[in-house]
C-alpha atoms as a PDB file:
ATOM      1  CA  UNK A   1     123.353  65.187  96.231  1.00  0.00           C
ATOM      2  CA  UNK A   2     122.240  65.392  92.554  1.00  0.00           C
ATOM      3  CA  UNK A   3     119.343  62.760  92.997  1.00  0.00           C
ATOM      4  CA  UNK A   4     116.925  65.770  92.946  1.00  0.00           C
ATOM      5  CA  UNK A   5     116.580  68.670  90.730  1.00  0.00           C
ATOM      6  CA  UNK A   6     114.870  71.666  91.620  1.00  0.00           C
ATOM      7  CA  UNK A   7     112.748  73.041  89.719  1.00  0.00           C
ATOM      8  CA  UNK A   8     110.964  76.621  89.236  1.00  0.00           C
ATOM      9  CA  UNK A   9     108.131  76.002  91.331  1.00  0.00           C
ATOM     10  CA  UNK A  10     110.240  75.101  94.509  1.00  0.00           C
ATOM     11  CA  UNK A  11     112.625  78.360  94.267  1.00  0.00           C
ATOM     12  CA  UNK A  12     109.389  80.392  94.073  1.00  0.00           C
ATOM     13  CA  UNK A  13     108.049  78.525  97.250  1.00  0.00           C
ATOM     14  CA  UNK A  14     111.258  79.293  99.086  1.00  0.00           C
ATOM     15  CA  UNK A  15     111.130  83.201  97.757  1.00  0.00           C
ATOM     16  CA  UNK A  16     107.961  83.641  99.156  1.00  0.00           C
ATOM     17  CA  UNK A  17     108.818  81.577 102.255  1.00  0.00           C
ATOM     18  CA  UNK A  18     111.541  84.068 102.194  1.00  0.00           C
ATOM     19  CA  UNK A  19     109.379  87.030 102.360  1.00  0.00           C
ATOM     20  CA  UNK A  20     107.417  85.516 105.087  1.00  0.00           C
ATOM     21  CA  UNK A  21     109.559  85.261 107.382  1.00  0.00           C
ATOM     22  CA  UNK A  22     111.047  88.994 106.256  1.00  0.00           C
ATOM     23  CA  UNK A  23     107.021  89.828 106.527  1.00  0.00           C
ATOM     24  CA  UNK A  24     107.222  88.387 110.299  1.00  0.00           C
ATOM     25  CA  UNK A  25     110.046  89.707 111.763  1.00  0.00           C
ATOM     26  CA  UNK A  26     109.152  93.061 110.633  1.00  0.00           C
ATOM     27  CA  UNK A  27     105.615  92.759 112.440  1.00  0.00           C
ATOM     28  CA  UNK A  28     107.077  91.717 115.406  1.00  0.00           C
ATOM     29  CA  UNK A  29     109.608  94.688 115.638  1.00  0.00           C
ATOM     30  CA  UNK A  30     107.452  97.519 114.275  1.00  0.00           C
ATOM     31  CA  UNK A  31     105.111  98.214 117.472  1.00  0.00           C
ATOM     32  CA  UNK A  32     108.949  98.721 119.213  1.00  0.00           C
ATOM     33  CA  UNK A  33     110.321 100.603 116.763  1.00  0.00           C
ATOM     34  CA  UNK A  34     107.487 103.180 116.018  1.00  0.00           C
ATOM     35  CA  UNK A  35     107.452 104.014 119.793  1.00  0.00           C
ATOM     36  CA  UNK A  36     111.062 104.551 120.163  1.00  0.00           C
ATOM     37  CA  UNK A  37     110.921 106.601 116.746  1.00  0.00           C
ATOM     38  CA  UNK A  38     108.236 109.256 117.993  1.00  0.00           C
ATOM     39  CA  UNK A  39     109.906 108.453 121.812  1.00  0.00           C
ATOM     40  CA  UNK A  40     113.338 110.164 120.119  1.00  0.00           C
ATOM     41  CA  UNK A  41     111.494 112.950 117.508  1.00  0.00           C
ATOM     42  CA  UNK A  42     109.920 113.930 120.989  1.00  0.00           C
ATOM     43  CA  UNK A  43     112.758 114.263 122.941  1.00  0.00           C
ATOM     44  CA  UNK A  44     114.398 115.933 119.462  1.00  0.00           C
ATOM     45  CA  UNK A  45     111.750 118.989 119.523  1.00  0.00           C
ATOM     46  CA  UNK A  46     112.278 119.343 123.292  1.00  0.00           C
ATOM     47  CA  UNK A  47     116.054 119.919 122.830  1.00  0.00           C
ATOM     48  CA  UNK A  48     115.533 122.058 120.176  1.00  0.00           C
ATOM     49  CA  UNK A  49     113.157 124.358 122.272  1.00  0.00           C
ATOM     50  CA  UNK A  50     114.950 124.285 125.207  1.00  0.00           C
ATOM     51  CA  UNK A  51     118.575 124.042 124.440  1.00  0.00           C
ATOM     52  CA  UNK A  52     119.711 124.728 128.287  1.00  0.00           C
ATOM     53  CA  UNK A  53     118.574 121.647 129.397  1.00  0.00           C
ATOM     54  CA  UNK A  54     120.523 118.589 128.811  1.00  0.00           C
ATOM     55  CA  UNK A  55     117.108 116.432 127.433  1.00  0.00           C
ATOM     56  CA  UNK A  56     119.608 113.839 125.737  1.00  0.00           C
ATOM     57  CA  UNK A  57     121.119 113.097 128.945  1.00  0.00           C
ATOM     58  CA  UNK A  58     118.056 111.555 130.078  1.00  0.00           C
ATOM     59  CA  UNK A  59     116.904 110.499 127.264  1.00  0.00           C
ATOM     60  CA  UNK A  60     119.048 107.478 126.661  1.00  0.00           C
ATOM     61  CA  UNK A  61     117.589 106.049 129.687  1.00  0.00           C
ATOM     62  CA  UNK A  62     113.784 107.025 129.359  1.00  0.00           C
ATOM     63  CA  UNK A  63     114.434 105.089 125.760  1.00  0.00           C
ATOM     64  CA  UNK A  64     115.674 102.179 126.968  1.00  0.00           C
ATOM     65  CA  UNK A  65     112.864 101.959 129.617  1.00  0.00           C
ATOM     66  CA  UNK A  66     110.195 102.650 126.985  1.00  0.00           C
ATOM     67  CA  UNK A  67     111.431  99.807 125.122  1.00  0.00           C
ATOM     68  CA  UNK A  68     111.565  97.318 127.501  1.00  0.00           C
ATOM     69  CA  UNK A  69     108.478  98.529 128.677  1.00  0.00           C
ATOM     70  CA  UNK A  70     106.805  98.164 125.489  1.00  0.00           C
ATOM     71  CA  UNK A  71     108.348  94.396 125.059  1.00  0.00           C
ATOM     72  CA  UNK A  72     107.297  93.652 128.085  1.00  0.00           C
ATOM     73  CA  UNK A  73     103.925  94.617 127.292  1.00  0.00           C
ATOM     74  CA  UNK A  74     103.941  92.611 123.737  1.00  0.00           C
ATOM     75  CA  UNK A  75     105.344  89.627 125.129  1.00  0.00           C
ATOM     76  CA  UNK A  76     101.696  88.178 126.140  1.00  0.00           C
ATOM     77  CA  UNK A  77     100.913  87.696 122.795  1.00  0.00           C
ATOM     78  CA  UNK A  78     103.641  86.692 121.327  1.00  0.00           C
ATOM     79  CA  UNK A  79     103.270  83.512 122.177  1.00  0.00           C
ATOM     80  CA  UNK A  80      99.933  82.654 119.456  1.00  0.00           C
ATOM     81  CA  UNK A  81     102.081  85.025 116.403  1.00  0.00           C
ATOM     82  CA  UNK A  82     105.347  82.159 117.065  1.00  0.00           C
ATOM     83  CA  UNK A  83     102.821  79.172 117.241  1.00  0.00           C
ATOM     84  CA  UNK A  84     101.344  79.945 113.992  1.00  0.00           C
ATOM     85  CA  UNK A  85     104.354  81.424 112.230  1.00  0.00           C
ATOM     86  CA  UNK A  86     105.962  77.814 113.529  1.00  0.00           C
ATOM     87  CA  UNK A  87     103.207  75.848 112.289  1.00  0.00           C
ATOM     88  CA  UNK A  88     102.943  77.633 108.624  1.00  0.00           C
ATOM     89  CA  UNK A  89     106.889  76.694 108.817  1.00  0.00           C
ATOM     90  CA  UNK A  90     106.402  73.121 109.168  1.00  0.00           C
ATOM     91  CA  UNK A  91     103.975  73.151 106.746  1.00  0.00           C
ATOM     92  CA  UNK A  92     106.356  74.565 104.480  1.00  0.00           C
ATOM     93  CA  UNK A  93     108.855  72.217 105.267  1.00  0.00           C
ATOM     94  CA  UNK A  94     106.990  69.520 104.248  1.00  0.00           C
ATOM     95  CA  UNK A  95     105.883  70.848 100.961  1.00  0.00           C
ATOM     96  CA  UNK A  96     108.834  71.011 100.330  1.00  0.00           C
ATOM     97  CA  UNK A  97     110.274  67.671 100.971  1.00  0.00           C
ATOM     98  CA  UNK A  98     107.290  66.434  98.938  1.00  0.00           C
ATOM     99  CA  UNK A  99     107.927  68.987  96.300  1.00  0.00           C
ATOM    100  CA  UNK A 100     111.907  67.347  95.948  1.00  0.00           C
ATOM    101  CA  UNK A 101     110.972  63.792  96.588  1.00  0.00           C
ATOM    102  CA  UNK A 102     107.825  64.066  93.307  1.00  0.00           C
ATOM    103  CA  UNK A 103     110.708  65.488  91.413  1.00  0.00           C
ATOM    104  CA  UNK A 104     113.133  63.276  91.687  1.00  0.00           C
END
């Protein structure tokens, strides 16, 4: 505790580590999300053009299938994203430690 001092470089390293893993999670969610989105703007137009039928009442559930659907069908390659976004992790991890240890 106050045998290293941290410097400029390392807080950049961490900001953009930062970002990465912002960077990541969005990649992972966005194939999900996009589908529900046009999934729901879909089911939006049908209500509006036929306003006798009750569309939202099954449109909860056709969401929620569609979603696990589609994370069901991403799920085979998540596998190689996680192994490389661990491996770029430990990477940075030990960058760091040798950043603190050279400056202290």
């Amino acid at each position: 505790m106050g045998a290293t001092s941290i410097d400029a470089s390392f807080a950049e390293t961490l900001a953009r580590w930062g970002g990465t893993i912002f960077t990541s999670g969005l990649l992972l969610a966005l194939p999900v999300v996009a589908s529900l989105l046009l999934i729901n703007l879909s089911l939006g137009i049908l209500n509006r053009a036929s306003p006798q039928l009750t569309i939202f009442s099954i449109g909860f559930p056709m969401t929620l299938t569609a979603g696990l659907a589609m994370i069901l069908a991403l799920t085979p390659n998540l596998g190689g994203f996680l192994s490389d976004l661990f491996e770029h992790q430990l990477q940075f991890m030990q960058g760091m430690i040798e950043q603190m240890a050279g400056s202290g």
